[in-house]
N, C-alpha and C. Protein backbone atom coordinates (compact mmCIF):
# COMPACT_ATOMS: atom_id res chain seq x y z
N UNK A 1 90.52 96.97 77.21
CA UNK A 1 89.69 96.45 78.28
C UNK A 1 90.57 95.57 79.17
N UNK A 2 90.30 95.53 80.46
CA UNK A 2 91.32 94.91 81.60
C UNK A 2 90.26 94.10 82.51
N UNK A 3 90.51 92.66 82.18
CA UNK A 3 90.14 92.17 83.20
C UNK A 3 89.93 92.42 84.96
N UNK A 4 89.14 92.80 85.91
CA UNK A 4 89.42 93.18 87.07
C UNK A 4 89.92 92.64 87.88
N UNK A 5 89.83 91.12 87.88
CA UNK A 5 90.63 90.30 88.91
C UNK A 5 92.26 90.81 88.74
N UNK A 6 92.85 90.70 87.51
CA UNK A 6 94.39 91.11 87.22
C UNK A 6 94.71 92.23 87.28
N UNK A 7 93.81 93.33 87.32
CA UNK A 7 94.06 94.55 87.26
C UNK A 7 94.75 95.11 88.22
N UNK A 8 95.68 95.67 88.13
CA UNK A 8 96.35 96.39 89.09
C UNK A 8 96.98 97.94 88.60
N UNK A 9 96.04 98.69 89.81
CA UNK A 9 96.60 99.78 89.68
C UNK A 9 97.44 100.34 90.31
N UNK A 10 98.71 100.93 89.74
CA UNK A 10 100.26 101.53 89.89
C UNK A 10 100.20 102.76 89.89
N UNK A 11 101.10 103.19 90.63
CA UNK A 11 101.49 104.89 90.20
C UNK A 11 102.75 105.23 90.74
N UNK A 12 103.19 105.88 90.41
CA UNK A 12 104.61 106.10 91.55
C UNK A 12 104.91 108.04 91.42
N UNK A 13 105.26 108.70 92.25
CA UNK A 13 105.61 110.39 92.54
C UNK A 13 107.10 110.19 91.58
N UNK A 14 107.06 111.09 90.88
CA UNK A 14 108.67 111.14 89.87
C UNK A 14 108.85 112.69 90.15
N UNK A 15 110.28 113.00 90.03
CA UNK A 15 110.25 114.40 89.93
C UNK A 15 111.07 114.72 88.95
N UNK A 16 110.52 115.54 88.15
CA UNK A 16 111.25 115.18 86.57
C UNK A 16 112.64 115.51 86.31
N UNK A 17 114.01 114.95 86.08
CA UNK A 17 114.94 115.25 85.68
C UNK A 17 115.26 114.62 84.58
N UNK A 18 115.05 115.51 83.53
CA UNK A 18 115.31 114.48 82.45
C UNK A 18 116.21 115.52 81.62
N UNK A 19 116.15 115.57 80.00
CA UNK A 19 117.30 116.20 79.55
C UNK A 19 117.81 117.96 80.07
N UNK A 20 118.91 117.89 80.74
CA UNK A 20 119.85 118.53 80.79
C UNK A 20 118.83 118.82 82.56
N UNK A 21 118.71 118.28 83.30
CA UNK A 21 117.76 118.45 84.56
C UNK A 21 116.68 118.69 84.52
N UNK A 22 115.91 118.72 83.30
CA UNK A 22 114.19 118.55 83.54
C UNK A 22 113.69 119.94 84.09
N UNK A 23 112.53 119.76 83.88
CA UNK A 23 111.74 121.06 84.44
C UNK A 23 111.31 121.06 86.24
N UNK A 24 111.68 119.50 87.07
CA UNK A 24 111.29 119.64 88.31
C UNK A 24 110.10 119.43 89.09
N UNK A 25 109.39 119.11 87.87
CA UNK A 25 107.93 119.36 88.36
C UNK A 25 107.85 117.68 88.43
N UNK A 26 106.84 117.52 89.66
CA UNK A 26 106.56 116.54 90.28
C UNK A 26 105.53 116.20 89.89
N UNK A 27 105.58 114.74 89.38
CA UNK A 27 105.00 113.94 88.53
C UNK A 27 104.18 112.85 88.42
N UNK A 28 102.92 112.42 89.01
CA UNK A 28 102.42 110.72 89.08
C UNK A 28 102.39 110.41 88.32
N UNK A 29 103.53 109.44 87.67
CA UNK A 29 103.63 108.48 86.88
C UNK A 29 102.82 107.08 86.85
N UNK A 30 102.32 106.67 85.75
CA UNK A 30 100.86 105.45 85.96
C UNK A 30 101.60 104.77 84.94
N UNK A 31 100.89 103.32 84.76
CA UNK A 31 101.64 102.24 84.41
C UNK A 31 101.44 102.04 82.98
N UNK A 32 100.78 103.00 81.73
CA UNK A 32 100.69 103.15 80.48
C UNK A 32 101.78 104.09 80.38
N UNK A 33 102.11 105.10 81.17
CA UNK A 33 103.47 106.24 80.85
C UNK A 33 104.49 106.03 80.51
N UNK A 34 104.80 104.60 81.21
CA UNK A 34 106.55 104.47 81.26
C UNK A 34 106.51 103.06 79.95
N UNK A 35 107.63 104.01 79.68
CA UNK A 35 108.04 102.83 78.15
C UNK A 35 109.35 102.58 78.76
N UNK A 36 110.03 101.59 77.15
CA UNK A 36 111.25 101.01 77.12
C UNK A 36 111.95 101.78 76.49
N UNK A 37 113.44 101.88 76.98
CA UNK A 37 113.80 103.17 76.00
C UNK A 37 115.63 102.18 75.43
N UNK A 38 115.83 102.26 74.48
CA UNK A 38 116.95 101.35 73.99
C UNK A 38 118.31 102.60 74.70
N UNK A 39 119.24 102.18 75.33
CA UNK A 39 120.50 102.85 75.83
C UNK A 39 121.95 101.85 75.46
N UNK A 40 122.70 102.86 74.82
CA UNK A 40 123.81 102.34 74.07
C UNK A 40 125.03 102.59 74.99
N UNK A 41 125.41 101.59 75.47
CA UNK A 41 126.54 101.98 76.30
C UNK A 41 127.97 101.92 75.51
N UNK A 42 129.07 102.36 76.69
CA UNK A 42 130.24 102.88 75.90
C UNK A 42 131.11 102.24 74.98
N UNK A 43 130.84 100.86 75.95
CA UNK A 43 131.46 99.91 75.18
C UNK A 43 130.82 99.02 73.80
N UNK A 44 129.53 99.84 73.33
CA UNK A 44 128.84 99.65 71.81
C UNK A 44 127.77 98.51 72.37
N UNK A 45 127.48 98.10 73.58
CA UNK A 45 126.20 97.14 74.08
C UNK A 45 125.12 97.99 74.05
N UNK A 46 124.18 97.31 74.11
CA UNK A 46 122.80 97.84 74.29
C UNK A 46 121.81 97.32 75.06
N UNK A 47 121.08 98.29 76.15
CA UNK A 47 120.37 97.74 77.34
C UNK A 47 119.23 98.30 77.16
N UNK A 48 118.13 97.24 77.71
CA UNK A 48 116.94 98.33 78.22
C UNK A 48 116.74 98.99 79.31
N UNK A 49 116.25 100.45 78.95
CA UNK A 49 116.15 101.05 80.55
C UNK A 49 114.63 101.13 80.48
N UNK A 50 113.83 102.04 81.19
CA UNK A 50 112.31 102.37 81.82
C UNK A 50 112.46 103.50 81.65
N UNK A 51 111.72 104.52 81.18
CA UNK A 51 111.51 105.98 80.84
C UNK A 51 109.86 106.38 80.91
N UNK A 52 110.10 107.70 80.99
CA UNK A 52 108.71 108.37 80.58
C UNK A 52 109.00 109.71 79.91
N UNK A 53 107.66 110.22 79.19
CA UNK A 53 107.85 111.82 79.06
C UNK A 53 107.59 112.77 79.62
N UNK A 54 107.81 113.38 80.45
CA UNK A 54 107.30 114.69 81.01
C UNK A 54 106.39 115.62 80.66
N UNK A 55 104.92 115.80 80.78
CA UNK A 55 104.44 116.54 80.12
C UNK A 55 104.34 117.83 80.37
N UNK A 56 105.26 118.26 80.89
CA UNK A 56 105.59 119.56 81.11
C UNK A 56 106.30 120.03 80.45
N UNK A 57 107.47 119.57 80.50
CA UNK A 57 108.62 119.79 79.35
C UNK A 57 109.75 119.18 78.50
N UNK A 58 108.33 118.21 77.92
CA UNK A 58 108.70 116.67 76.87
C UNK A 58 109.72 116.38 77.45
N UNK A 59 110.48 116.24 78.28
CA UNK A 59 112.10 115.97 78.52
C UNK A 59 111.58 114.05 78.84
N UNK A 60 112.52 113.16 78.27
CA UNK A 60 112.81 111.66 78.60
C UNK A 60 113.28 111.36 80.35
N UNK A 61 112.15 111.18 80.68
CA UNK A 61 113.10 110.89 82.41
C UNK A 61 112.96 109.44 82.53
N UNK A 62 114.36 109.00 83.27
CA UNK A 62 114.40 107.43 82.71
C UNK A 62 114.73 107.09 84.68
N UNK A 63 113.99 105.86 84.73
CA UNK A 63 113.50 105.59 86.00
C UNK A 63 114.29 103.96 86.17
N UNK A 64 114.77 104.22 87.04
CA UNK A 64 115.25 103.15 87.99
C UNK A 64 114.51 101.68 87.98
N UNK A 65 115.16 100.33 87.25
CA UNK A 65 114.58 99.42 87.05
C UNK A 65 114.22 98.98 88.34
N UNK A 66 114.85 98.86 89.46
CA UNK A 66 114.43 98.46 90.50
C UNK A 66 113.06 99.14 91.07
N UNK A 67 113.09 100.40 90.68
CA UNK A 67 111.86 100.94 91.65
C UNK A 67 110.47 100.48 91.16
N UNK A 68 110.36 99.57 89.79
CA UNK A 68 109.30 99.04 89.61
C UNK A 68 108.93 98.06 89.38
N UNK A 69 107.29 97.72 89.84
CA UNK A 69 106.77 96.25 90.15
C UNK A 69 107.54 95.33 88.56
N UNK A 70 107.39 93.79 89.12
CA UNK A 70 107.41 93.56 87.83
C UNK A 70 106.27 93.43 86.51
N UNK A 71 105.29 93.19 87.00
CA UNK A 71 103.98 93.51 86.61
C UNK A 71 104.26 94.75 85.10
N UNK A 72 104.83 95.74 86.27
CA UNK A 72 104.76 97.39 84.91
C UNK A 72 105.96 96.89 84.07
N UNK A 73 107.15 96.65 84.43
CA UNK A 73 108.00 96.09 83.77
C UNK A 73 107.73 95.36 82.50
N UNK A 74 106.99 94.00 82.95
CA UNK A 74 106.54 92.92 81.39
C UNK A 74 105.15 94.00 81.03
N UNK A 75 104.69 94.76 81.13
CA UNK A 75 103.63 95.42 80.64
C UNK A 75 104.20 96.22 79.52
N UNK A 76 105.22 97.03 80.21
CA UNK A 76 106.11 97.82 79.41
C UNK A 76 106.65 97.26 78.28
N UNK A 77 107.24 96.02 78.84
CA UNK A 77 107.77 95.14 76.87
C UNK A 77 106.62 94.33 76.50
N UNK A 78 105.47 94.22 76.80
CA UNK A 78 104.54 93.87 75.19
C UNK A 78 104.36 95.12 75.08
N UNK A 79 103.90 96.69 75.50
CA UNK A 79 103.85 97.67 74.44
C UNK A 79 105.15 97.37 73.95
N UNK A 80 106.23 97.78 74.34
CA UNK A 80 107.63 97.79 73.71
C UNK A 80 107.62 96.74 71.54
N UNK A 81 107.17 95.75 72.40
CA UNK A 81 107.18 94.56 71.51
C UNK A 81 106.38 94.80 70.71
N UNK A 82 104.80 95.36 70.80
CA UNK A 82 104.14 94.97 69.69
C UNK A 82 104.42 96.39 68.77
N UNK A 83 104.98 97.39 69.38
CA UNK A 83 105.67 98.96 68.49
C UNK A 83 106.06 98.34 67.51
N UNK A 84 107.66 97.48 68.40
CA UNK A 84 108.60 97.27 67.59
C UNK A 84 108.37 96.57 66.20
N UNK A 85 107.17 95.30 66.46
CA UNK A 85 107.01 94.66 65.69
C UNK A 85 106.23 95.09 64.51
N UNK A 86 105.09 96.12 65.18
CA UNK A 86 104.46 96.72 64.34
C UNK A 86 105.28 97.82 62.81
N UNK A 87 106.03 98.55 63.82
CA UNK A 87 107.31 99.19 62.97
C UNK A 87 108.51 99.20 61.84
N UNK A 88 108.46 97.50 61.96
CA UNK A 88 109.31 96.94 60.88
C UNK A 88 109.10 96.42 59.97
């Protein structure tokens, strides 16, 4: 349940490229879709990026931190958070 005063509704057009270029198909992404996805860089660090799944063809398409509010962002890490926490 969502309060209405805070509520804000998001969406953004994605066009899916995700593993090995995605299936292409053009996508409204809404602000329960996109998770946190853990990315291991070369030098053995670890960052968070923004992802979703494609339901076309499950592929991970991982989305540009800038292109979203911050709102979806901290939305994204309490799901993130209560997974994680739940999980261990």
């Amino acid at each position: 349940m969502n309060d209405l005063k805070s509520f804000k509704e998001w969406n953004i057009k994605v066009k899916c490229k995700g593993n090995y270029g995605g299936c292409g198909s053009l996508l409204q992404v809404e602000i329960d879709d996109i998770n946190i996805s853990l990315i291991k860089e070369i030098d053995g660090g670890i960052n968070l990026g923004y992802c979703f799944k494609c339901p076309v063809c499950d592929s991970i398409v991982n989305i540009l931190e800038n292109n979203l509010p911050t709102y979806v962002k901290k939305t994204s890490l309490k799901k993130f958070k209560k997974h994680f926490i739940k999980n261990i």
